[in-house]
C-alpha atoms as a PDB file:
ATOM      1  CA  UNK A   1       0.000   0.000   0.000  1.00  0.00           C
ATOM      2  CA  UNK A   2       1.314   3.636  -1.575  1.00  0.00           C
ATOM      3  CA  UNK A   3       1.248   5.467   1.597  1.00  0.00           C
ATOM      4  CA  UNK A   4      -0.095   9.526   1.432  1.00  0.00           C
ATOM      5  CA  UNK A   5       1.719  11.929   3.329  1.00  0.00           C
ATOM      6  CA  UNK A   6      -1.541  13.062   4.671  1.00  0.00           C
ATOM      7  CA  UNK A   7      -2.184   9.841   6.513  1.00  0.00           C
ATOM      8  CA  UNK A   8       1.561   9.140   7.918  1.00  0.00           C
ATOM      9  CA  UNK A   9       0.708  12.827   9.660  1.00  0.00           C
ATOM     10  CA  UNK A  10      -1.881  10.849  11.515  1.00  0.00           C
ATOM     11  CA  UNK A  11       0.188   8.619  12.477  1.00  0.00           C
ATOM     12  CA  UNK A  12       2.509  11.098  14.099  1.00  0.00           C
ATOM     13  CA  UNK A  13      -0.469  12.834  15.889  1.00  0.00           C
ATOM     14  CA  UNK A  14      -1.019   9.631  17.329  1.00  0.00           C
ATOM     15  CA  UNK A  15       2.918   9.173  18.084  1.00  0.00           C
ATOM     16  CA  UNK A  16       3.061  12.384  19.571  1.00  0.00           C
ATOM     17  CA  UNK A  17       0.394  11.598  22.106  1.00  0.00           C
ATOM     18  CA  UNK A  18       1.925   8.285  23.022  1.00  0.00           C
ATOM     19  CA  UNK A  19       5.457   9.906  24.145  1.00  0.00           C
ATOM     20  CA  UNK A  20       3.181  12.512  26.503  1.00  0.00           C
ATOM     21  CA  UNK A  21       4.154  15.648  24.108  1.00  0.00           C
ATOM     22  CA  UNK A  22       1.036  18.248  25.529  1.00  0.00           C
ATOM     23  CA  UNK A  23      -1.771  18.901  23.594  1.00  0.00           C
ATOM     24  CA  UNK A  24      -0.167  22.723  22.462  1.00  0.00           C
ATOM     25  CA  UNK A  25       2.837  21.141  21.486  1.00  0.00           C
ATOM     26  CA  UNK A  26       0.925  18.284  19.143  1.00  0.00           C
ATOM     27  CA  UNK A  27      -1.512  21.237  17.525  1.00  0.00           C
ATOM     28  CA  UNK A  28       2.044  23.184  16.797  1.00  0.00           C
ATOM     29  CA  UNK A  29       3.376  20.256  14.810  1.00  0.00           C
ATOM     30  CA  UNK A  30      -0.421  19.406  12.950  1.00  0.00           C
ATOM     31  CA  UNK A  31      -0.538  23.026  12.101  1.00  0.00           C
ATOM     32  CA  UNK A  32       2.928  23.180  10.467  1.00  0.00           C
ATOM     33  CA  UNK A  33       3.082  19.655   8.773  1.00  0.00           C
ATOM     34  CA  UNK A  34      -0.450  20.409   7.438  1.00  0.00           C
ATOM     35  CA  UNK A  35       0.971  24.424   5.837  1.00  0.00           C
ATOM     36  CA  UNK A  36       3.479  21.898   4.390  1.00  0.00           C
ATOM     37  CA  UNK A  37       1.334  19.276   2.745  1.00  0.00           C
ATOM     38  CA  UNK A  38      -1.144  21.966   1.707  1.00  0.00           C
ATOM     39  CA  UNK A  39       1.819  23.488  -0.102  1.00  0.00           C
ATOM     40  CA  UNK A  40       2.978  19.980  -1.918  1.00  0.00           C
ATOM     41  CA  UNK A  41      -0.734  19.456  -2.844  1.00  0.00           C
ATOM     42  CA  UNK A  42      -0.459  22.576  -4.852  1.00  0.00           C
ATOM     43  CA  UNK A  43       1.273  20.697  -7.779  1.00  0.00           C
ATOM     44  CA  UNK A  44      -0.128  17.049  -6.783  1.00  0.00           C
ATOM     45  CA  UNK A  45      -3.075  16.169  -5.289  1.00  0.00           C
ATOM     46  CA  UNK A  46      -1.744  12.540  -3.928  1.00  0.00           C
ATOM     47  CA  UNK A  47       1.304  13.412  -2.086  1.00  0.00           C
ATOM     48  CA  UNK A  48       3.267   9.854  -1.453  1.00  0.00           C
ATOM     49  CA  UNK A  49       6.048   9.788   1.653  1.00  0.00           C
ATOM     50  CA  UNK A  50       8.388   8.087  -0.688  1.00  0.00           C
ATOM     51  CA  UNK A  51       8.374  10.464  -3.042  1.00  0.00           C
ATOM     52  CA  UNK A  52       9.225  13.104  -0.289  1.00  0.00           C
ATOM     53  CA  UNK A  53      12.940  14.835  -0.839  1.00  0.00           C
ATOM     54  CA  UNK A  54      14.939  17.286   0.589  1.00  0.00           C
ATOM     55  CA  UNK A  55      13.997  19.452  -2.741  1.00  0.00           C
ATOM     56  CA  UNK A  56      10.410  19.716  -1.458  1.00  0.00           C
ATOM     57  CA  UNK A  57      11.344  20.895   2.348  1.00  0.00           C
ATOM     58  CA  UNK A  58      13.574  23.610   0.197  1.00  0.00           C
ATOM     59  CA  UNK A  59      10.863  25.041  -2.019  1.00  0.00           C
ATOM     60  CA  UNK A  60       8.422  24.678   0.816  1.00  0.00           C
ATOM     61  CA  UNK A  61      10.730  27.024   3.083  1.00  0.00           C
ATOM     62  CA  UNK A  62      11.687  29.374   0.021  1.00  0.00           C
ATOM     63  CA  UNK A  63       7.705  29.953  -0.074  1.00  0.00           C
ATOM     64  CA  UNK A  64       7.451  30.856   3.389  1.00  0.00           C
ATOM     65  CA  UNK A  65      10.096  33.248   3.316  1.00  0.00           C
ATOM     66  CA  UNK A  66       8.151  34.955   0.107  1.00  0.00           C
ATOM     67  CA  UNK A  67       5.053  35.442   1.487  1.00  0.00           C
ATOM     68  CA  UNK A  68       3.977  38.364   2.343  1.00  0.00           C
ATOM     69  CA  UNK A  69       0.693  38.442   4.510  1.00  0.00           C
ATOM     70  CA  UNK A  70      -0.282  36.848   7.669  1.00  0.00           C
ATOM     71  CA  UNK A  71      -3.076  35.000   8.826  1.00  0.00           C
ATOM     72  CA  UNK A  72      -4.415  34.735   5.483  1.00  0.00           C
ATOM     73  CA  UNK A  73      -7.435  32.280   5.326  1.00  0.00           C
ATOM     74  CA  UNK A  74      -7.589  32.098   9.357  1.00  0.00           C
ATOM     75  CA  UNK A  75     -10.814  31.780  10.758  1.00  0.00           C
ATOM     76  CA  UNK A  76     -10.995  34.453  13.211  1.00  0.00           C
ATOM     77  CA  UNK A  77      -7.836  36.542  12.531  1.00  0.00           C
ATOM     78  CA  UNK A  78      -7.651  39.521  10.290  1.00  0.00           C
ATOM     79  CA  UNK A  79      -5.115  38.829   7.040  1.00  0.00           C
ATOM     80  CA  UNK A  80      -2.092  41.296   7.793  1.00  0.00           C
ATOM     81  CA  UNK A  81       0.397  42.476   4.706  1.00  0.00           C
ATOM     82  CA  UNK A  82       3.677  41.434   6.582  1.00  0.00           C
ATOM     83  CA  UNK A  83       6.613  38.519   6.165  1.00  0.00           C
ATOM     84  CA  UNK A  84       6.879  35.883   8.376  1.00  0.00           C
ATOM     85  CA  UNK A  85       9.174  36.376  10.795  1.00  0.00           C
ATOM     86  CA  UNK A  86      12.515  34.134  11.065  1.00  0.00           C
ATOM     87  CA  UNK A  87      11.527  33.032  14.248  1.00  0.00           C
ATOM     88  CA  UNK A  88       8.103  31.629  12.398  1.00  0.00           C
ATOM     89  CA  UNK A  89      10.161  30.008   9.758  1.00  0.00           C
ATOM     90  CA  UNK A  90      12.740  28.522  12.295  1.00  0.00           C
ATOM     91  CA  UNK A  91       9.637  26.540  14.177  1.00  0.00           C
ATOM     92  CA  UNK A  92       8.627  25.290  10.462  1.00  0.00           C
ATOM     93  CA  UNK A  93      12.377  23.805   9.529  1.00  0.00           C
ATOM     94  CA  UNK A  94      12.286  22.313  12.942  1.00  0.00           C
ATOM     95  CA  UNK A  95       8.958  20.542  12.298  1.00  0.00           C
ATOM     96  CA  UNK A  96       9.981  19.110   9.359  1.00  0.00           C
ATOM     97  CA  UNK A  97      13.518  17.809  10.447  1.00  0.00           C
ATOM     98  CA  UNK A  98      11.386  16.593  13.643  1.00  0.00           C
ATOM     99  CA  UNK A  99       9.019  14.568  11.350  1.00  0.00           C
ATOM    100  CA  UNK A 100      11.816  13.613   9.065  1.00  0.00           C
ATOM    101  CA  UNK A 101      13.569  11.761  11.674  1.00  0.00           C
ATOM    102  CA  UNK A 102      10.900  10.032  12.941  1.00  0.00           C
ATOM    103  CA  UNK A 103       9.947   8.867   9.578  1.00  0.00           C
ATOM    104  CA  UNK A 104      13.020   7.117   9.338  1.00  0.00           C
ATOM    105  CA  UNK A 105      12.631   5.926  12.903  1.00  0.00           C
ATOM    106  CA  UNK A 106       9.959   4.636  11.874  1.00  0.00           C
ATOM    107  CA  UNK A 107      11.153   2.891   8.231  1.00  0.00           C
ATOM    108  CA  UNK A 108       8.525   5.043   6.571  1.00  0.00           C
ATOM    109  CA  UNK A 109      11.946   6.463   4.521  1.00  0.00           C
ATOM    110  CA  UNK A 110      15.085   5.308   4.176  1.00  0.00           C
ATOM    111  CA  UNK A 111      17.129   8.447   5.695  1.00  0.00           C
ATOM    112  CA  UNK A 112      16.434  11.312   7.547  1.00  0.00           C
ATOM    113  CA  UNK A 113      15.043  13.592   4.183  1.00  0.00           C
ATOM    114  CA  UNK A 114      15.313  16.681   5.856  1.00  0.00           C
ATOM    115  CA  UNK A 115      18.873  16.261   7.803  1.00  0.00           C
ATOM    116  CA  UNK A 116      20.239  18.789   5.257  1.00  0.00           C
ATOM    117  CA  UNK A 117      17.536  21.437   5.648  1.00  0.00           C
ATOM    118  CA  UNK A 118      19.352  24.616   7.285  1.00  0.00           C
ATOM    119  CA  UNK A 119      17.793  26.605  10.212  1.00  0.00           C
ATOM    120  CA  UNK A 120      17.594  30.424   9.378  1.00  0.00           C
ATOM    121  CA  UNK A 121      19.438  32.513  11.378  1.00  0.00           C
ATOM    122  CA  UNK A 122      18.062  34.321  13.942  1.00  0.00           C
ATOM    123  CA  UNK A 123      18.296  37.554  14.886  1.00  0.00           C
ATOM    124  CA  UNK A 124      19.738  38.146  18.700  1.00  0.00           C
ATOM    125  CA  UNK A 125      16.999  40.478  20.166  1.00  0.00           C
ATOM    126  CA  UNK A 126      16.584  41.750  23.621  1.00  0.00           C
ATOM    127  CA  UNK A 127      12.928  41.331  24.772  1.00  0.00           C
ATOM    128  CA  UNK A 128      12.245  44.798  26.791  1.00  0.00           C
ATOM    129  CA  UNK A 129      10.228  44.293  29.936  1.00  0.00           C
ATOM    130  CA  UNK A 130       7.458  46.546  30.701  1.00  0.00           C
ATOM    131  CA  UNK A 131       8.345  49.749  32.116  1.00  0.00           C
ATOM    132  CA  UNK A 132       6.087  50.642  35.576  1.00  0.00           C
ATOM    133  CA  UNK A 133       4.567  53.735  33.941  1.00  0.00           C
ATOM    134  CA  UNK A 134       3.757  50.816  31.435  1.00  0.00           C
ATOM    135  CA  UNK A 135       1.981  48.253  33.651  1.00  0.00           C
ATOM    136  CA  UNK A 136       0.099  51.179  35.152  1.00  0.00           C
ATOM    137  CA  UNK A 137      -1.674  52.152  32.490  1.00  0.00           C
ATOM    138  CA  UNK A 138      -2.685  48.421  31.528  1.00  0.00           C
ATOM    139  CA  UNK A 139      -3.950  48.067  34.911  1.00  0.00           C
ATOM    140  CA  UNK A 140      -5.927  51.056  34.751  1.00  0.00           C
ATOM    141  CA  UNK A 141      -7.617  50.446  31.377  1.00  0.00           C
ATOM    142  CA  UNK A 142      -8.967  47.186  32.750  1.00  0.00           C
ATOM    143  CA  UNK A 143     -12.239  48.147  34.067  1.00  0.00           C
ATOM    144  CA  UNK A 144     -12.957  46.574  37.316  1.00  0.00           C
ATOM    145  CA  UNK A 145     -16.430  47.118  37.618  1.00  0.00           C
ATOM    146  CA  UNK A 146     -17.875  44.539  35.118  1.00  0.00           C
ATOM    147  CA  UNK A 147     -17.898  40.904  35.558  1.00  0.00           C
ATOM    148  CA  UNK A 148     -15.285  40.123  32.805  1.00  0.00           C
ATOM    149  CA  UNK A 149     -12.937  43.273  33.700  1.00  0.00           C
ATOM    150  CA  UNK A 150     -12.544  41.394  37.696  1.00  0.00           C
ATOM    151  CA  UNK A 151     -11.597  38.349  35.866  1.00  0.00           C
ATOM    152  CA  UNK A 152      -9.419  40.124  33.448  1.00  0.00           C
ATOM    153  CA  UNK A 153      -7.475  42.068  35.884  1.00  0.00           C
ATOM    154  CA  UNK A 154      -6.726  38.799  38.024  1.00  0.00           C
ATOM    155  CA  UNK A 155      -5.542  36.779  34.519  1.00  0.00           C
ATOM    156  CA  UNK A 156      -3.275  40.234  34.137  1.00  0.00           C
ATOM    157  CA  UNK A 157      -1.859  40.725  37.451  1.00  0.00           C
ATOM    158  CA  UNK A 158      -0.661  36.403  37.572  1.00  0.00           C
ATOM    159  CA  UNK A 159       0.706  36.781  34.460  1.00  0.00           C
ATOM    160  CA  UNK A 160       3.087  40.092  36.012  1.00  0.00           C
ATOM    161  CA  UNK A 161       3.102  38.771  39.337  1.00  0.00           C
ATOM    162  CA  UNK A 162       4.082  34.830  38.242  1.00  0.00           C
ATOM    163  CA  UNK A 163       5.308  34.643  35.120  1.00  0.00           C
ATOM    164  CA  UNK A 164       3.080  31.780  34.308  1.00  0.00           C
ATOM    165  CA  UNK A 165       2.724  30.583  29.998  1.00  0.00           C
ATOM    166  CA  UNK A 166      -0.765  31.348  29.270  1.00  0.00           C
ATOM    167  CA  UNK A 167      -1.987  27.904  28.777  1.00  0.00           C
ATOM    168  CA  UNK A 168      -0.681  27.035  32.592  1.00  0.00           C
ATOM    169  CA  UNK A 169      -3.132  29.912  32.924  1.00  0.00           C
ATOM    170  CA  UNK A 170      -5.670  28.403  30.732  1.00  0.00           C
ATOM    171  CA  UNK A 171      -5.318  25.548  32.503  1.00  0.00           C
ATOM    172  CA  UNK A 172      -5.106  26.157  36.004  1.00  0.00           C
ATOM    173  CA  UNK A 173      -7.683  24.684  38.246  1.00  0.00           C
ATOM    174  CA  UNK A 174      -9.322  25.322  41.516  1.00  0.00           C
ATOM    175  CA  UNK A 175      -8.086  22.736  43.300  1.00  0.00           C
ATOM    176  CA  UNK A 176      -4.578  23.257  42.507  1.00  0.00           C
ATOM    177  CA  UNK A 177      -4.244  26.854  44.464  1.00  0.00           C
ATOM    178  CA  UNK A 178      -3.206  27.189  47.857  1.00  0.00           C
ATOM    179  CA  UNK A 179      -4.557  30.591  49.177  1.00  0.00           C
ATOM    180  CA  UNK A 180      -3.172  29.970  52.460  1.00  0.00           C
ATOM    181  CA  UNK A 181       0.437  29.396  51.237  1.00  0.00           C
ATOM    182  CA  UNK A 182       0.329  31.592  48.775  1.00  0.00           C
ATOM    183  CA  UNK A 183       0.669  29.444  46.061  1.00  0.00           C
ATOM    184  CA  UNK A 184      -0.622  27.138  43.699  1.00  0.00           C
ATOM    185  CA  UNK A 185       0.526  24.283  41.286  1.00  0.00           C
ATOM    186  CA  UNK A 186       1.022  24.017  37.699  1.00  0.00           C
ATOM    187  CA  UNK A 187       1.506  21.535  34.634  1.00  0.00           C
ATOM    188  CA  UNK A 188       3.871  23.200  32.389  1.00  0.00           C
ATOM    189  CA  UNK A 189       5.926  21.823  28.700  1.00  0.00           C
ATOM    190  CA  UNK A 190       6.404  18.206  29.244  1.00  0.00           C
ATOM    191  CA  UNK A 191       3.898  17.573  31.933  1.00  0.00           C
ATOM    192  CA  UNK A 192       6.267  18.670  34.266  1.00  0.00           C
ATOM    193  CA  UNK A 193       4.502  19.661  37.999  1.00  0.00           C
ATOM    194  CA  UNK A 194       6.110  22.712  39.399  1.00  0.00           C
ATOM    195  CA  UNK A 195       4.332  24.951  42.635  1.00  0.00           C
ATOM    196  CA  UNK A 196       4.634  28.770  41.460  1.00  0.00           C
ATOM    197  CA  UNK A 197       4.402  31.713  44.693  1.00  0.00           C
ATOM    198  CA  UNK A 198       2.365  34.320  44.204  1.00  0.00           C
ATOM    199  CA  UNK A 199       1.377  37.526  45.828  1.00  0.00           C
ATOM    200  CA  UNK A 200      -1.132  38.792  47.811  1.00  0.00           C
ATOM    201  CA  UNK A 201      -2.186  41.466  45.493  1.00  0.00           C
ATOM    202  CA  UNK A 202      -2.685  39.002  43.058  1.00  0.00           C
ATOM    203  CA  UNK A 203      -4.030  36.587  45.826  1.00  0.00           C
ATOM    204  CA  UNK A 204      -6.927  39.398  46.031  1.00  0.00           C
ATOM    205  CA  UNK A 205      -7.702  39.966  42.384  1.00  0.00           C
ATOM    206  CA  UNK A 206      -8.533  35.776  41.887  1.00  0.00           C
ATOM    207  CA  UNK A 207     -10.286  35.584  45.146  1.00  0.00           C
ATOM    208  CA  UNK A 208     -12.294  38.402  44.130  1.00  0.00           C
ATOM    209  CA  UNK A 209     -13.098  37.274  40.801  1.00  0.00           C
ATOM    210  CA  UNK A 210     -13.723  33.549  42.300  1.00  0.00           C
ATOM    211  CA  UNK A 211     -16.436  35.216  44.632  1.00  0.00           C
ATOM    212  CA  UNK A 212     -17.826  37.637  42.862  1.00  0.00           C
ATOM    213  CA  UNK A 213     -17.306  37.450  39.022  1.00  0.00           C
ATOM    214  CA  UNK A 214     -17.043  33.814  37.904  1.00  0.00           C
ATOM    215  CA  UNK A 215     -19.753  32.634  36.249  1.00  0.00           C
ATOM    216  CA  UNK A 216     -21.591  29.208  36.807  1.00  0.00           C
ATOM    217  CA  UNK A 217     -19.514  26.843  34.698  1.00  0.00           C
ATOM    218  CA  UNK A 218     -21.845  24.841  31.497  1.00  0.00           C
ATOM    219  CA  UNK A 219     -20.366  21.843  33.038  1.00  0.00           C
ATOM    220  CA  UNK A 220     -21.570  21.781  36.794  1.00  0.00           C
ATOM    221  CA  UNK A 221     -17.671  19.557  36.940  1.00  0.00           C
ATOM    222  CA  UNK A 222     -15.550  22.180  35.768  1.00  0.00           C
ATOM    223  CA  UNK A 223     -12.457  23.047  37.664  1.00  0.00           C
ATOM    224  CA  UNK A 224     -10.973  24.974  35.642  1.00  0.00           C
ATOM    225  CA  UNK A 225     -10.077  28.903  37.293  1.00  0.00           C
ATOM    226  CA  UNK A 226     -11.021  31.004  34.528  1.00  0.00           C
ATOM    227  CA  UNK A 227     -14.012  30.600  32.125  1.00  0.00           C
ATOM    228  CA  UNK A 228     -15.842  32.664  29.225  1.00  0.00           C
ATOM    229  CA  UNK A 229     -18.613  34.861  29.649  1.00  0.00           C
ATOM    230  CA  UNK A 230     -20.612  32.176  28.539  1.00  0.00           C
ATOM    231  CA  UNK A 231     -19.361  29.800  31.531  1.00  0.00           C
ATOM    232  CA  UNK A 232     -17.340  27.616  29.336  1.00  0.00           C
ATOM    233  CA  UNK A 233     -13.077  26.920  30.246  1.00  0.00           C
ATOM    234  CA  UNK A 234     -10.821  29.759  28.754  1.00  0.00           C
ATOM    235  CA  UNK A 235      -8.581  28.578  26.008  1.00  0.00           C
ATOM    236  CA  UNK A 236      -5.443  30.091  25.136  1.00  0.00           C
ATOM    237  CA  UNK A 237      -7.111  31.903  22.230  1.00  0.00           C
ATOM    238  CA  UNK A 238     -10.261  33.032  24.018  1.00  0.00           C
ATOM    239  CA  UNK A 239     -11.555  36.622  23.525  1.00  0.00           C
ATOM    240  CA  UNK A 240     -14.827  36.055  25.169  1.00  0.00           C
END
């Protein structure tokens, strides 16, 4: 059996789960290996892994790297005239040397098609933290008298006070915070447990929300901190 490129990318989604890679990290391969075979379909509709070469990883980059708009085709993102940015393009030629390798892992190829494909260079940029003058003035545009400004204000002041990625946020439930010791316990990259500290001020702004503005979850079982409007869990992408 001739097998399509589009199904061994199943079979990676499923490999991905097996070795315990988080959910985030499996939807950031799909998204990239599916840009890719969308790309090779463009000239053949029936895309076969052994007819895969480093040629095709090439042109694939080389289109990436041309483009010049953003989000184009996303469902609820405006398209934007702007290149990717090497740091986009470095997570796709990581993908696909990723997949490569497992591939021939796997015996799905012979050699690992991709070994040759070159990371961009990156620039070296300094990320500049917010200024106080800065974090003031987000503060003070939340407004604290509506229902989803209380539980905006307490997402904003644990991300400043903790440091937390925002799907630990997404994620965190009400059973894993410890009000009394002032902290509360996370699953971060890997499934790795860690306890993070936080303040009282931030304490304040969750226990307020918790008691005043969270609304009764759709599912009468959900744990999760920090829902929608609608009662539903917060995703990483919520705007609601």
């Amino acid at each position: 059996m001739e097998l399509t490129l589009s199904r061994v990318i199943e079979f990676y989604h499923s490999a991905l789960e097996l070795r315990g890679k988080s959910i985030n990290t499996i939807e950031w391969y799909q998204q990239k290996l599916e840009t890719f075979l969308s790309f090779l379909q463009l000239s053949n509709q029936q895309v076969l892994v052994r007819d895969l070469s480093l040629h095709d990883g090439r042109a694939f980059i080389r289109s990436l790297m041309e483009r010049d708009t953003l989000f184009d085709n996303h469902p609820w993102r405006e398209e934007v005239q702007r290149r990717l940015s090497p740091h986009t393009i470095h997570g796709y030629v990581r993908t696909l040397r990723a997949f490569a390798s497992w591939l021939e892992e796997e015996g799905y190829t012979d050699e690992n098609i991709f070994k040759r494909l070159k990371l961009p260079k990156l620039p070296e940029t300094l990320i500049k933290p917010l200024t106080e003058d800065e974090i003031k003035r987000i503060l003070f545009a939340i407004p604290r008298d509506t229902t989803m400004g209380v539980r905006n204000y307490a997402i904003v002041l644990l991300f400043l006070d903790t440091g937390i990625r925002i799907s630990e946020l997404a994620n965190l439930k009400l059973d894993d915070i410890e009000f009394g010791e002032g902290h509360f316990k996370v699953f971060g990259k890997g499934a790795r447990e860690r306890i993070v500290p936080m303040g009282l001020t931030a304490q304040r702004a969750v226990i307020r929300y918790m008691e005043r503005s969270r609304p009764e979850p759709v599912n009468p079982s959900e744990n999760r901190l920090f829902l929608t409007d609608s009662g539903d869990p917060m995703s990483k992408n919520s705007t609601g």
